[in-house]
PDB file of N, CA and C in Angstrom:
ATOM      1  N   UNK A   1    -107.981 -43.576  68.809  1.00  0.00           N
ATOM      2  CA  UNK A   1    -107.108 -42.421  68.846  1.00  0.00           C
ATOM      3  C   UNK A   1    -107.929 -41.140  68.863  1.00  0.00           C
ATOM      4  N   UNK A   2    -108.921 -41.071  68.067  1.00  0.00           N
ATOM      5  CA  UNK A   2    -109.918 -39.887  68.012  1.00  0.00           C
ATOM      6  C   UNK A   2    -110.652 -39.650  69.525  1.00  0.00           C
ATOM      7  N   UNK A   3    -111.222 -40.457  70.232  1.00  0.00           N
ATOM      8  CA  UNK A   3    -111.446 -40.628  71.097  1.00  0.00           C
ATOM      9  C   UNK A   3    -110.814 -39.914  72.173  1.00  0.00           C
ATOM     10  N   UNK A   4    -109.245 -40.248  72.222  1.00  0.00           N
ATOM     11  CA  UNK A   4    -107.947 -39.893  73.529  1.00  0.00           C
ATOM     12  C   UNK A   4    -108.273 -38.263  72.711  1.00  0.00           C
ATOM     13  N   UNK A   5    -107.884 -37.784  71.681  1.00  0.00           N
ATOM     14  CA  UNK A   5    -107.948 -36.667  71.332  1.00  0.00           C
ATOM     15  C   UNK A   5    -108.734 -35.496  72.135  1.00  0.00           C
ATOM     16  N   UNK A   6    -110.585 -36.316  71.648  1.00  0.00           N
ATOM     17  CA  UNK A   6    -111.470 -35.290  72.100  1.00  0.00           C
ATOM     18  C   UNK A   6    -111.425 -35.030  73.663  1.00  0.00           C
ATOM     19  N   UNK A   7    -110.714 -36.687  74.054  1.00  0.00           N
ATOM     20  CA  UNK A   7    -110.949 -36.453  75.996  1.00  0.00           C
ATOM     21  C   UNK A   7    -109.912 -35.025  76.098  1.00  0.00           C
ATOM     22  N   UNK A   8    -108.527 -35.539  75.544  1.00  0.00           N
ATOM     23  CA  UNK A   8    -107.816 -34.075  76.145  1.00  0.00           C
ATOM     24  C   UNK A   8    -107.875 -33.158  75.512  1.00  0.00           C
ATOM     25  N   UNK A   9    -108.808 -32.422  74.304  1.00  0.00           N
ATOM     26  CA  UNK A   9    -108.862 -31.294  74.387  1.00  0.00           C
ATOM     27  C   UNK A   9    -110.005 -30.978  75.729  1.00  0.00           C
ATOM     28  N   UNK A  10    -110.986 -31.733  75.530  1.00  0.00           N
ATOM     29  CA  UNK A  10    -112.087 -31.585  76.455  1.00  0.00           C
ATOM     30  C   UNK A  10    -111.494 -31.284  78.192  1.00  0.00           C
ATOM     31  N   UNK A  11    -110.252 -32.268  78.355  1.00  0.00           N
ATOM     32  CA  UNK A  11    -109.637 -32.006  79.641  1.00  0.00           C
ATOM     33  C   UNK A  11    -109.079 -30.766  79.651  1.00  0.00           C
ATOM     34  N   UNK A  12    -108.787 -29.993  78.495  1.00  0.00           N
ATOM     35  CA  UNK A  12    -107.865 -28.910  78.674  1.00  0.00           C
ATOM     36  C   UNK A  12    -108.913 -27.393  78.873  1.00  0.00           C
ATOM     37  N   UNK A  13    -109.520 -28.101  77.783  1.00  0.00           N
ATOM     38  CA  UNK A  13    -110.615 -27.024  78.315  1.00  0.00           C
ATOM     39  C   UNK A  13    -111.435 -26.722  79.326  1.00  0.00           C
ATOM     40  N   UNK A  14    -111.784 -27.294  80.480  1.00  0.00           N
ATOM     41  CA  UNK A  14    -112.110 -27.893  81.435  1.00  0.00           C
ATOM     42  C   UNK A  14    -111.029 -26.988  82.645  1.00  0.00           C
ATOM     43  N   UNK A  15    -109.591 -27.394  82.368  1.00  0.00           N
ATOM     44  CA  UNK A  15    -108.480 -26.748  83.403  1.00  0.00           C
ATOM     45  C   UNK A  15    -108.931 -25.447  82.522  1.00  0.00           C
ATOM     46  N   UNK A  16    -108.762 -24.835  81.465  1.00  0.00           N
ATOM     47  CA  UNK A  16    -108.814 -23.561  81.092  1.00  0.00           C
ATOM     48  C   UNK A  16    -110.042 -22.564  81.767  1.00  0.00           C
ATOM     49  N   UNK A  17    -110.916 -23.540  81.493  1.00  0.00           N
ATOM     50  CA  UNK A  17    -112.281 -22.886  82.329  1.00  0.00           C
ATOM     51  C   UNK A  17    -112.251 -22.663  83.492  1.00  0.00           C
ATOM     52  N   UNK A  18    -111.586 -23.072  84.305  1.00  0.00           N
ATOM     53  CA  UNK A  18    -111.473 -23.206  85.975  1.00  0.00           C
ATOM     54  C   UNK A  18    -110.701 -22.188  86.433  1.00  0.00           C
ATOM     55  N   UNK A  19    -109.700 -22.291  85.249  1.00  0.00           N
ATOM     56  CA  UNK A  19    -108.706 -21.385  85.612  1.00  0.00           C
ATOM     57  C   UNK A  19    -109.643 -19.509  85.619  1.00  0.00           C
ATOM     58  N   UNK A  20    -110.173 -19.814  84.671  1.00  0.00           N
ATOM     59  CA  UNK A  20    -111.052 -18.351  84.443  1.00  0.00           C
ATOM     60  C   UNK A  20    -112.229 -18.325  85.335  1.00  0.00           C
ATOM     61  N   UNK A  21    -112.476 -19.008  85.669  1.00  0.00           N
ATOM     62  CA  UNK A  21    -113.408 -19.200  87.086  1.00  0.00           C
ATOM     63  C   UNK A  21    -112.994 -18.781  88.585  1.00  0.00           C
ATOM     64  N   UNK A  22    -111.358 -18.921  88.571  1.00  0.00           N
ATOM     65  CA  UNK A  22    -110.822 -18.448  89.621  1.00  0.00           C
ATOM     66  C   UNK A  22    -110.986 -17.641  90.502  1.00  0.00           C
ATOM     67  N   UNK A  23    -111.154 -16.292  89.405  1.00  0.00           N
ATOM     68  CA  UNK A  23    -111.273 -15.058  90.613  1.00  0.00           C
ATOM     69  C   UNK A  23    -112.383 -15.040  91.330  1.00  0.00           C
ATOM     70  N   UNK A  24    -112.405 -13.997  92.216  1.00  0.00           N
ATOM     71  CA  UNK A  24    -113.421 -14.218  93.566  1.00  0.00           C
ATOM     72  C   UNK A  24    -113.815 -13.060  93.725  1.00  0.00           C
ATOM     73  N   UNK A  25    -115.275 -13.046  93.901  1.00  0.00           N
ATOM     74  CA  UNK A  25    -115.732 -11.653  93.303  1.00  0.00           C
ATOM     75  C   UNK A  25    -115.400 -10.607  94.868  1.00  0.00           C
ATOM     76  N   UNK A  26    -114.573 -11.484  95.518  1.00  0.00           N
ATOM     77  CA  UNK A  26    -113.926 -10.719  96.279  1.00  0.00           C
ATOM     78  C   UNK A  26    -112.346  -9.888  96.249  1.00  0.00           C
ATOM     79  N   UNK A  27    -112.191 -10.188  95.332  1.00  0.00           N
ATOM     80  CA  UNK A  27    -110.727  -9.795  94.130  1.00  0.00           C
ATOM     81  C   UNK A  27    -110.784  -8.492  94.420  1.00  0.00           C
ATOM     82  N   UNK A  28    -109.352  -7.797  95.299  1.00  0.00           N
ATOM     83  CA  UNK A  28    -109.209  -6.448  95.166  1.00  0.00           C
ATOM     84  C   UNK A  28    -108.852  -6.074  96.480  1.00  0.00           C
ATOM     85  N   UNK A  29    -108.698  -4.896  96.544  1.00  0.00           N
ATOM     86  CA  UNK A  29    -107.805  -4.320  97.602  1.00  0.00           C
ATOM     87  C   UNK A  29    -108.674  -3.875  98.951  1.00  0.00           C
ATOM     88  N   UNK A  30    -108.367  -4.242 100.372  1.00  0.00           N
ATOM     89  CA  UNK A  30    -109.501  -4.486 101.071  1.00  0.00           C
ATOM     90  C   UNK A  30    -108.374  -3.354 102.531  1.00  0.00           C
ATOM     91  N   UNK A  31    -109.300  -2.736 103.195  1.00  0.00           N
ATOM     92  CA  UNK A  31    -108.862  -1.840 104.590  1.00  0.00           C
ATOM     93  C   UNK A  31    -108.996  -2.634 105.451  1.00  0.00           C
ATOM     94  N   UNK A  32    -108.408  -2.989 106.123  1.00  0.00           N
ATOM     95  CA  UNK A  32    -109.000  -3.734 107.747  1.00  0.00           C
ATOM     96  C   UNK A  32    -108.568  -3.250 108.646  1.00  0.00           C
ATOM     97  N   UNK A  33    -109.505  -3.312 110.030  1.00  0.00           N
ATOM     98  CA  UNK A  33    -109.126  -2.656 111.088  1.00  0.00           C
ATOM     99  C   UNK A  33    -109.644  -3.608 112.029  1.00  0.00           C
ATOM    100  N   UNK A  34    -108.246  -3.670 113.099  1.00  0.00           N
ATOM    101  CA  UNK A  34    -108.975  -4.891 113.907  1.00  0.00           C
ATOM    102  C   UNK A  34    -108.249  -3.872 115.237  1.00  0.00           C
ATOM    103  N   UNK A  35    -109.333  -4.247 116.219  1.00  0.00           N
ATOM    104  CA  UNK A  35    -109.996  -3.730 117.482  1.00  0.00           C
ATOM    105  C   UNK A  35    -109.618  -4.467 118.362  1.00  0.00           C
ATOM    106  N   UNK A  36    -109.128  -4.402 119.530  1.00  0.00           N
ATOM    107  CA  UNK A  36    -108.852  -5.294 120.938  1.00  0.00           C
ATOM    108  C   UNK A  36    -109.612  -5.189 121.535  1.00  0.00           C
ATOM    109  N   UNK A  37    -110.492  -5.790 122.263  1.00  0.00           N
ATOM    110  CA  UNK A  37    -111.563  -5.757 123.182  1.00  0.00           C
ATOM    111  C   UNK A  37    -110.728  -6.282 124.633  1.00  0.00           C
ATOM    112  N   UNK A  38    -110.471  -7.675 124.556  1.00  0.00           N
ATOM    113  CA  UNK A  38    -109.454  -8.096 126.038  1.00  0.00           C
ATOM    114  C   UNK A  38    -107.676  -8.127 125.946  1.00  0.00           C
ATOM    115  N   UNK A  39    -107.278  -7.617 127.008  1.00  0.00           N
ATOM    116  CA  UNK A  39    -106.120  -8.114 126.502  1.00  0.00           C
ATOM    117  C   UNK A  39    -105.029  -6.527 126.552  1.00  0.00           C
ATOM    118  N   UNK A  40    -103.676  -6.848 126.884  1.00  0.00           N
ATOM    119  CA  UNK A  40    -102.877  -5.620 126.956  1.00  0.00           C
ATOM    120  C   UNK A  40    -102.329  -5.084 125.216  1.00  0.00           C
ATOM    121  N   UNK A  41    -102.925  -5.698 124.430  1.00  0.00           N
ATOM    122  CA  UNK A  41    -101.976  -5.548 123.188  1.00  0.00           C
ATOM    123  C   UNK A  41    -102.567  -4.045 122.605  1.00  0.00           C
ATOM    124  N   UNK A  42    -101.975  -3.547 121.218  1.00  0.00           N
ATOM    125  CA  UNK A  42    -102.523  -2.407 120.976  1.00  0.00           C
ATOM    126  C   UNK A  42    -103.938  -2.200 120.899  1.00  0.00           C
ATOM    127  N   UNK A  43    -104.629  -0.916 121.061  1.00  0.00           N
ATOM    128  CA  UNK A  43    -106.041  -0.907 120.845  1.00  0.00           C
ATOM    129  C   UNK A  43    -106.316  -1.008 119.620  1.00  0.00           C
ATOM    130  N   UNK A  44    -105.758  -0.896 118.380  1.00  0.00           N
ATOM    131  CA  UNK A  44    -106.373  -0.999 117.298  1.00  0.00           C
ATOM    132  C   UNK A  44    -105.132  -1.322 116.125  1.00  0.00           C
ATOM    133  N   UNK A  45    -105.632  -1.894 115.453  1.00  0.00           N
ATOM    134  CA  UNK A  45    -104.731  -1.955 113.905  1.00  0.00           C
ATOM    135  C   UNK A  45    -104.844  -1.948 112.832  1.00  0.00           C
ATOM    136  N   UNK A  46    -104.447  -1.146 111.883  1.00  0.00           N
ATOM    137  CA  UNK A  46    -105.234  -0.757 110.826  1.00  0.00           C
ATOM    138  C   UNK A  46    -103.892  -1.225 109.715  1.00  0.00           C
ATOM    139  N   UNK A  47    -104.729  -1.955 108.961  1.00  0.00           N
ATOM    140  CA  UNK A  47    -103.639  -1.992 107.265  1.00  0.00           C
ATOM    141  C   UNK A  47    -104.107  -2.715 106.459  1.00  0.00           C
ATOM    142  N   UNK A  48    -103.651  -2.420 104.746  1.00  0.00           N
ATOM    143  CA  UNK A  48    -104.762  -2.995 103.866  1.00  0.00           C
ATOM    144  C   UNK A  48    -104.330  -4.128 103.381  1.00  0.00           C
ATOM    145  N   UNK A  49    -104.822  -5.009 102.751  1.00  0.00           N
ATOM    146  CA  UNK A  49    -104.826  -6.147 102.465  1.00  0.00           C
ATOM    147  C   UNK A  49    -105.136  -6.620 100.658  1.00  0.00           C
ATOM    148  N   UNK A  50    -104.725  -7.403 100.335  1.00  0.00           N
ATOM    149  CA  UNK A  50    -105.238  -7.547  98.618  1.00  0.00           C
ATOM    150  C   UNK A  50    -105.536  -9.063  98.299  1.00  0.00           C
ATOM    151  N   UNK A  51    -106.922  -9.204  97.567  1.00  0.00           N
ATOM    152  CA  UNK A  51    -107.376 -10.828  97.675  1.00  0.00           C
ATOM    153  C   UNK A  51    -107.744 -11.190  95.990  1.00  0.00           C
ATOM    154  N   UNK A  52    -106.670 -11.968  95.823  1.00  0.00           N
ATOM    155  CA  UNK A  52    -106.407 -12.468  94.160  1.00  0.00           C
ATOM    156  C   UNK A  52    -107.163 -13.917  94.546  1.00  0.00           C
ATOM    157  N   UNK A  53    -108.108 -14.337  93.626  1.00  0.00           N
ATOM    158  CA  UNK A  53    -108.553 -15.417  93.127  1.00  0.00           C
ATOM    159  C   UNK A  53    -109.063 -16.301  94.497  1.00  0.00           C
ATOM    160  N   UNK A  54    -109.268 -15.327  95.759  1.00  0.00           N
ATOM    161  CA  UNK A  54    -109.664 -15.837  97.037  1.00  0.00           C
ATOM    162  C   UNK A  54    -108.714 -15.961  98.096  1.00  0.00           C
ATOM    163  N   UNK A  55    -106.936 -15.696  97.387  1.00  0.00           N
ATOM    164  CA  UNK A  55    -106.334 -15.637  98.522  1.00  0.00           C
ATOM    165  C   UNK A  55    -105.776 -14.342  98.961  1.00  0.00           C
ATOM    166  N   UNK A  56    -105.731 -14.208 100.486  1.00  0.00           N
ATOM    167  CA  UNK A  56    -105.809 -13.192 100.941  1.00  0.00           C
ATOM    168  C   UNK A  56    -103.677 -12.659 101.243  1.00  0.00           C
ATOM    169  N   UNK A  57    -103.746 -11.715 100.253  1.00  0.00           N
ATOM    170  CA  UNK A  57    -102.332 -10.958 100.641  1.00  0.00           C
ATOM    171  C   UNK A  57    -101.869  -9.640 101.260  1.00  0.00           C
ATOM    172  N   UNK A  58    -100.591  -9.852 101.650  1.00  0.00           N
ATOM    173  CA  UNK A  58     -99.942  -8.829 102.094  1.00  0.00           C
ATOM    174  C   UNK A  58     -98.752  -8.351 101.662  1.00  0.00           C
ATOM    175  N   UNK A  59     -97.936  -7.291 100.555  1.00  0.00           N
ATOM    176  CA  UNK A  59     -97.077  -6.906 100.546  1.00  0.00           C
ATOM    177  C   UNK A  59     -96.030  -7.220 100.951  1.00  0.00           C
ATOM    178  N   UNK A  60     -96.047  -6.652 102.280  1.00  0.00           N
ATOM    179  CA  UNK A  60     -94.818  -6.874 103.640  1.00  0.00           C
ATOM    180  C   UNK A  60     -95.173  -7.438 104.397  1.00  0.00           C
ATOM    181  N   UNK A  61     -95.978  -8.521 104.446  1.00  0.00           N
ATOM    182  CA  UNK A  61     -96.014  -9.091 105.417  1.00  0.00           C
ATOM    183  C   UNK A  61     -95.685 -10.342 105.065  1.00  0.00           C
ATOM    184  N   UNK A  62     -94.228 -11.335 105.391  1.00  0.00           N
ATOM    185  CA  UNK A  62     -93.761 -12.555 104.567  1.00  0.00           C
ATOM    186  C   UNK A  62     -94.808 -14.001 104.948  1.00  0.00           C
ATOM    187  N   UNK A  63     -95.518 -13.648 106.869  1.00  0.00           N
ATOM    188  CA  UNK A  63     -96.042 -14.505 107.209  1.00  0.00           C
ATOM    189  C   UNK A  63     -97.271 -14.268 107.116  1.00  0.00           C
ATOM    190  N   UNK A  64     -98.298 -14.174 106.304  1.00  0.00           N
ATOM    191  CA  UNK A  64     -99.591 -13.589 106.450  1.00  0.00           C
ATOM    192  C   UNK A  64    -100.244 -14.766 105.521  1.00  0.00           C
ATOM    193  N   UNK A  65    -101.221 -15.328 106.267  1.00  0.00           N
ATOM    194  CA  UNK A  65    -102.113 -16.217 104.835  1.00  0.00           C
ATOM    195  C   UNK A  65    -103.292 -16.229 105.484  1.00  0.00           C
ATOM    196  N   UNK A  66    -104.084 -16.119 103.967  1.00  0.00           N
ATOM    197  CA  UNK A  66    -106.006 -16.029 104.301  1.00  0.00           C
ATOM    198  C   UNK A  66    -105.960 -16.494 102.740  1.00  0.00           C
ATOM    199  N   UNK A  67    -107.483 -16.916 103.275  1.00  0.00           N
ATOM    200  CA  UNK A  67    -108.231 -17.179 101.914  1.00  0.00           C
ATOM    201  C   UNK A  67    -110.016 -16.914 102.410  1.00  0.00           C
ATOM    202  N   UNK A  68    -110.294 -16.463 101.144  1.00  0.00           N
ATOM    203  CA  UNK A  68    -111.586 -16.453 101.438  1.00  0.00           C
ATOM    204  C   UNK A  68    -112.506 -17.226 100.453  1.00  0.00           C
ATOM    205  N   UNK A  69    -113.413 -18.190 101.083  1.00  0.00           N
ATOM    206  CA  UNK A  69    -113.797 -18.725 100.042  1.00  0.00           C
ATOM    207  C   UNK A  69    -115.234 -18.154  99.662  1.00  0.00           C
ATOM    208  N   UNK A  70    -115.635 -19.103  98.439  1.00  0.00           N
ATOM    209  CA  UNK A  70    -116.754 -18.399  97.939  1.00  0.00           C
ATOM    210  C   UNK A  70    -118.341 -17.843  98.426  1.00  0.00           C
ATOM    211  N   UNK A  71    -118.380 -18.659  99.576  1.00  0.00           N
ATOM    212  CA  UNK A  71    -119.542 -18.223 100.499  1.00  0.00           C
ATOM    213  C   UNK A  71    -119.222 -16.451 101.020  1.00  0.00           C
ATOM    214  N   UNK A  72    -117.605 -15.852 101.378  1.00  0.00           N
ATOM    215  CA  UNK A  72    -117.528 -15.078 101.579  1.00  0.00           C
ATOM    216  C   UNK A  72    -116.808 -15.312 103.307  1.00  0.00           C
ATOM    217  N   UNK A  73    -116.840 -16.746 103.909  1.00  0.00           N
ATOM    218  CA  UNK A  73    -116.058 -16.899 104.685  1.00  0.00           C
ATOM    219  C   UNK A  73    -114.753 -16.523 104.750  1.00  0.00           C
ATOM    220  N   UNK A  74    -113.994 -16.145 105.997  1.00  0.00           N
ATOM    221  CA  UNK A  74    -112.633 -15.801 105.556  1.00  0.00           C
ATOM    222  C   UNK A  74    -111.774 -16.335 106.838  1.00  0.00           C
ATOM    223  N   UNK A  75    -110.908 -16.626 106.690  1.00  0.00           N
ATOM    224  CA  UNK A  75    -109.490 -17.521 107.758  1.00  0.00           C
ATOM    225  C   UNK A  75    -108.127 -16.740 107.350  1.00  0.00           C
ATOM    226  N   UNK A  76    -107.625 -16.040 108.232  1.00  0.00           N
ATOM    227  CA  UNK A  76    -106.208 -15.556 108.256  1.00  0.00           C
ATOM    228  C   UNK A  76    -105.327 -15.634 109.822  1.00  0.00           C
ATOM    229  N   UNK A  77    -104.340 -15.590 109.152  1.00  0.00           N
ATOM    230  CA  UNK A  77    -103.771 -15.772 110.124  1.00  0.00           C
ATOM    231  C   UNK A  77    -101.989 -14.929 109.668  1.00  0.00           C
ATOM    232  N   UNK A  78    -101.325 -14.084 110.924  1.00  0.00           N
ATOM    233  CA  UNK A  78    -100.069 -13.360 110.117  1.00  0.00           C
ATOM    234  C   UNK A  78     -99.703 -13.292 111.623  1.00  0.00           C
ATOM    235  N   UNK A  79     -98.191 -13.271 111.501  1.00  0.00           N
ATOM    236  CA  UNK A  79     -97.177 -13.528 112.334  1.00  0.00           C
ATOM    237  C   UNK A  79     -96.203 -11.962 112.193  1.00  0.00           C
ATOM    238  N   UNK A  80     -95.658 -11.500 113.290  1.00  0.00           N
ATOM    239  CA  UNK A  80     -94.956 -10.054 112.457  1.00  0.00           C
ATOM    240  C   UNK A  80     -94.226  -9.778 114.277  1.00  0.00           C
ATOM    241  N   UNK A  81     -93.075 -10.516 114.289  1.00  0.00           N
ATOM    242  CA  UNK A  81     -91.981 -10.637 114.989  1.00  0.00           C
ATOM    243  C   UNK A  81     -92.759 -11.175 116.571  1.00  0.00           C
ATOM    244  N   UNK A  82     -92.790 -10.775 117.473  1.00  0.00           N
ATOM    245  CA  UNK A  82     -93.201 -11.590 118.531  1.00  0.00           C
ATOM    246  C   UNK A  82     -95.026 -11.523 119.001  1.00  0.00           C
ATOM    247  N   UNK A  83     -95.571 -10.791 117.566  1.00  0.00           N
ATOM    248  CA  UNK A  83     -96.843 -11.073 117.714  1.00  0.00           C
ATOM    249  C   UNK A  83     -97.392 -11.958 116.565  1.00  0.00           C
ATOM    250  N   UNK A  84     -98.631 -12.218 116.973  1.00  0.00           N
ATOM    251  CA  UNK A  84     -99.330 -13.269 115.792  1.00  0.00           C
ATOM    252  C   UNK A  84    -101.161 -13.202 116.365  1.00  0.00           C
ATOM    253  N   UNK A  85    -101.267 -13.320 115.353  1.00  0.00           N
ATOM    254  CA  UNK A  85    -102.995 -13.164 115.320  1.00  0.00           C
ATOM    255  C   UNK A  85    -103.309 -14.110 114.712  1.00  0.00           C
ATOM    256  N   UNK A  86    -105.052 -14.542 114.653  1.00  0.00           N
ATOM    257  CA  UNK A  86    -105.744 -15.532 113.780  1.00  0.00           C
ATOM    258  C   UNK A  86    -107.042 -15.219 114.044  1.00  0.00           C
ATOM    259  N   UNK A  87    -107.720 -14.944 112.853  1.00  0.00           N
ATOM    260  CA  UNK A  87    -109.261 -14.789 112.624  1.00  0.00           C
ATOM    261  C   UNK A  87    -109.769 -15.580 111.792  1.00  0.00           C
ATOM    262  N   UNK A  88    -111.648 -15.169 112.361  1.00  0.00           N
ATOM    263  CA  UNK A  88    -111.837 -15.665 111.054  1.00  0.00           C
ATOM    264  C   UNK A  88    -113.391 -15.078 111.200  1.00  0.00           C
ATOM    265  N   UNK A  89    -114.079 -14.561 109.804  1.00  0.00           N
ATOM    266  CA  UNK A  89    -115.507 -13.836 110.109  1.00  0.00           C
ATOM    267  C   UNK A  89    -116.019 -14.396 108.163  1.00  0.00           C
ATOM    268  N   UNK A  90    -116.616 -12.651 107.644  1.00  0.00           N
ATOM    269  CA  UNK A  90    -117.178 -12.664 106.837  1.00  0.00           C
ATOM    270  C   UNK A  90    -117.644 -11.829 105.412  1.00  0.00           C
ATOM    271  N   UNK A  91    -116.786 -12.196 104.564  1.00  0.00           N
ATOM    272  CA  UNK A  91    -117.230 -10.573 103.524  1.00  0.00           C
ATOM    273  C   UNK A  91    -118.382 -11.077 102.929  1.00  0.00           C
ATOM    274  N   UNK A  92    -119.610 -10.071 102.728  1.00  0.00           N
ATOM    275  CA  UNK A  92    -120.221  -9.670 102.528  1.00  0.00           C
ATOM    276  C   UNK A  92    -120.440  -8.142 101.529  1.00  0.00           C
ATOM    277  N   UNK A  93    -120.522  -8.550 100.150  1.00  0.00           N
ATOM    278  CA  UNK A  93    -120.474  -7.328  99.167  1.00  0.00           C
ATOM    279  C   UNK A  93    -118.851  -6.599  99.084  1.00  0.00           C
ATOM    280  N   UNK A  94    -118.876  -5.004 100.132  1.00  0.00           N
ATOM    281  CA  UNK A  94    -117.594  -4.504 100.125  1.00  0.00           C
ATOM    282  C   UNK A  94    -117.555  -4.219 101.507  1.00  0.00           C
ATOM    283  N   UNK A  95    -118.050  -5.149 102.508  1.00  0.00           N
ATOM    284  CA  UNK A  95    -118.060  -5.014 104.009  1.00  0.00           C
ATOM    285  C   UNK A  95    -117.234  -6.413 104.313  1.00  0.00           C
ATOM    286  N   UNK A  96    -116.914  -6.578 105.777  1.00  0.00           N
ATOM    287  CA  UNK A  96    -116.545  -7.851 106.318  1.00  0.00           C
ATOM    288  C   UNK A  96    -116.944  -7.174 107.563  1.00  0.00           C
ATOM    289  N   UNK A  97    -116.639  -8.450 108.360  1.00  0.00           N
ATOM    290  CA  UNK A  97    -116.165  -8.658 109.881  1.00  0.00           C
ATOM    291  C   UNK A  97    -116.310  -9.845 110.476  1.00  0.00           C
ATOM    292  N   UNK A  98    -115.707  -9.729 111.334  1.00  0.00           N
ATOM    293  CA  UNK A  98    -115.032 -11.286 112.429  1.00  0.00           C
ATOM    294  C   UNK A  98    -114.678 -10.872 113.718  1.00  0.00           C
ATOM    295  N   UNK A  99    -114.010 -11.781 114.107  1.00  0.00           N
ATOM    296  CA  UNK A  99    -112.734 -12.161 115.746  1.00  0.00           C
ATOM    297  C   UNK A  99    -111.683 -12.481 115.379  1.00  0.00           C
ATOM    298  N   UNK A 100    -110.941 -12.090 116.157  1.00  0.00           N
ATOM    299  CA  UNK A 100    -109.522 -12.231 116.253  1.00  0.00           C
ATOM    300  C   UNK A 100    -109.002 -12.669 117.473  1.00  0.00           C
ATOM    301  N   UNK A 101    -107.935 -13.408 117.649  1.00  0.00           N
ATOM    302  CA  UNK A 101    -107.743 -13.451 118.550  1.00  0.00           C
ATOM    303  C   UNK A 101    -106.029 -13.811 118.727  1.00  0.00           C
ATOM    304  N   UNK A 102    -104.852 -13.730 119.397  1.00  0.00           N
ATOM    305  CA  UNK A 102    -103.945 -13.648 119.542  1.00  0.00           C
ATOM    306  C   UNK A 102    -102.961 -13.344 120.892  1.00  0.00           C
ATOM    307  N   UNK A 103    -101.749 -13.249 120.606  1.00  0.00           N
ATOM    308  CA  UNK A 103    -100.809 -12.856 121.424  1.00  0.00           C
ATOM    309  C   UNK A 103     -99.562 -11.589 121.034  1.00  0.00           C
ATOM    310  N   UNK A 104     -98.990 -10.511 121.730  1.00  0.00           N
ATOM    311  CA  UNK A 104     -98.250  -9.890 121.523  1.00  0.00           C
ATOM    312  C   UNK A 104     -97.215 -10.298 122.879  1.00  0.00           C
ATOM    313  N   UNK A 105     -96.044 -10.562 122.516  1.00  0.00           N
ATOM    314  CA  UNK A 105     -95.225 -10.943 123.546  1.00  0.00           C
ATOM    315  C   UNK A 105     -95.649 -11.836 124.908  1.00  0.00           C
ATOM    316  N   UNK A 106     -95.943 -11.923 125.221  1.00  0.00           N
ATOM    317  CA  UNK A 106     -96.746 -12.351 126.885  1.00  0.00           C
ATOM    318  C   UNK A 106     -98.603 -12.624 126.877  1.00  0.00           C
ATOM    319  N   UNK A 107     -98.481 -11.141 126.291  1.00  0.00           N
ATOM    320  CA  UNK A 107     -99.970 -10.576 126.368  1.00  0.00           C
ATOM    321  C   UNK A 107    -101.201 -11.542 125.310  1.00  0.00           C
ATOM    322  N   UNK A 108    -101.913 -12.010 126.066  1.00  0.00           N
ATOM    323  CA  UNK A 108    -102.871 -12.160 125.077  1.00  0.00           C
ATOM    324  C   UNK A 108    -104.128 -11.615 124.946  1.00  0.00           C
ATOM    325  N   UNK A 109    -105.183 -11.714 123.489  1.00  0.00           N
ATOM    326  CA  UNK A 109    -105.634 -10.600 123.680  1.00  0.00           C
ATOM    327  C   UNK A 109    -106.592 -10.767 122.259  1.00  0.00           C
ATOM    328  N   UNK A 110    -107.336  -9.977 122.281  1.00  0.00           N
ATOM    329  CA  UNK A 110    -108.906 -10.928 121.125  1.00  0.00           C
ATOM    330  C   UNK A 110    -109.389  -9.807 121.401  1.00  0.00           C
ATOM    331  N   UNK A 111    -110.610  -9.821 120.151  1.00  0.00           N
ATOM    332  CA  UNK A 111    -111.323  -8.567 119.537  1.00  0.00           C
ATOM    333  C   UNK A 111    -112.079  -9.068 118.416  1.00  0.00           C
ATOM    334  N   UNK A 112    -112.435  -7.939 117.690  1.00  0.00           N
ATOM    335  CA  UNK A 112    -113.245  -8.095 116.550  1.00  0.00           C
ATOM    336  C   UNK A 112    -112.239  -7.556 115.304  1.00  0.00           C
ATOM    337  N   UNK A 113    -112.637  -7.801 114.103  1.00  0.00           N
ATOM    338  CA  UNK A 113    -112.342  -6.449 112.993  1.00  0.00           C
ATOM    339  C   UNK A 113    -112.743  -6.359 112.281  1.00  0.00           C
ATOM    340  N   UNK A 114    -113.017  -5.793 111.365  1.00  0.00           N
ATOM    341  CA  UNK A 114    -113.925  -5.078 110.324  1.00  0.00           C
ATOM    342  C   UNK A 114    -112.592  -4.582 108.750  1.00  0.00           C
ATOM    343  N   UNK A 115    -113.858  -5.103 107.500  1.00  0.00           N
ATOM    344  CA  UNK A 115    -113.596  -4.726 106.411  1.00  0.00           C
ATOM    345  C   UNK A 115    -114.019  -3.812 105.296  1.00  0.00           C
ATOM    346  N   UNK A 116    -113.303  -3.293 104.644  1.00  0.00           N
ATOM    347  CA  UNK A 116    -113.799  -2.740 103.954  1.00  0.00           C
ATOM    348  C   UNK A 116    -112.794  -2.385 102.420  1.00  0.00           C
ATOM    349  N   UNK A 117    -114.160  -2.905 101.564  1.00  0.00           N
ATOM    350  CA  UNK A 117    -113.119  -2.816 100.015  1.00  0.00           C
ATOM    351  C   UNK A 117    -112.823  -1.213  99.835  1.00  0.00           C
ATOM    352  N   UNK A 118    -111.658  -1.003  99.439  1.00  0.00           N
ATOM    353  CA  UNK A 118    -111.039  -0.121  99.214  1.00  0.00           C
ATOM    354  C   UNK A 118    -111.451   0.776  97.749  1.00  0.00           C
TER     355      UNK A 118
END
């Protein structure tokens, strides 16, 4: 019985630790601006972004998901009525950048974009 005891405090402490391990020292409110290079869609788009415990959010945006993991890699992807995008690059400190690439109605259309912690 002593035994089962020490395993689950030991297990609990273990989830407790992880849990506090979570955040990502990329945690916090980030600018992005992404750039069209080919393609008829807008030339540029700018709006900020917020990344809790590695995943990457948006306010208003219901379809938007990223995560960045701990190397500083990053994958998003957001949908916002008949357009949709998907990247993926690199934060680095309070910088990023990547490619993008996507469609607006018909049009398709790819670029770069760039980050920056807020």
């Amino acid at each position: 019985m002593k035994k089962r005891v020490c395993w689950a405090a030991a297990a609990c402490l273990v989830a407790l630790s992880s849990s506090a391990e979570a955040h990502s020292i990329y945690d916090g409110a980030w600018d992005l601006v992404f750039v069209t290079q080919r393609g008829a869609c807008d030339p540029s788009y700018s709006f900020s972004v917020n990344i809790s415990n590695g995943i990457v959010t948006h306010p208003n945006l219901v379809r938007f998901r990223g995560y960045v993991a701990r190397s500083g890699a990053v994958r998003a992807s957001v949908t916002v009525q008949d357009k949709y995008a998907s990247g993926a690059g690199r934060l680095s400190g309070n910088t990023g950048q990547g490619r993008w690439s996507g469609y607006s109605g018909t049009a398709r259309c790819s670029g770069y974009w760039t980050a920056r912690r807020n």
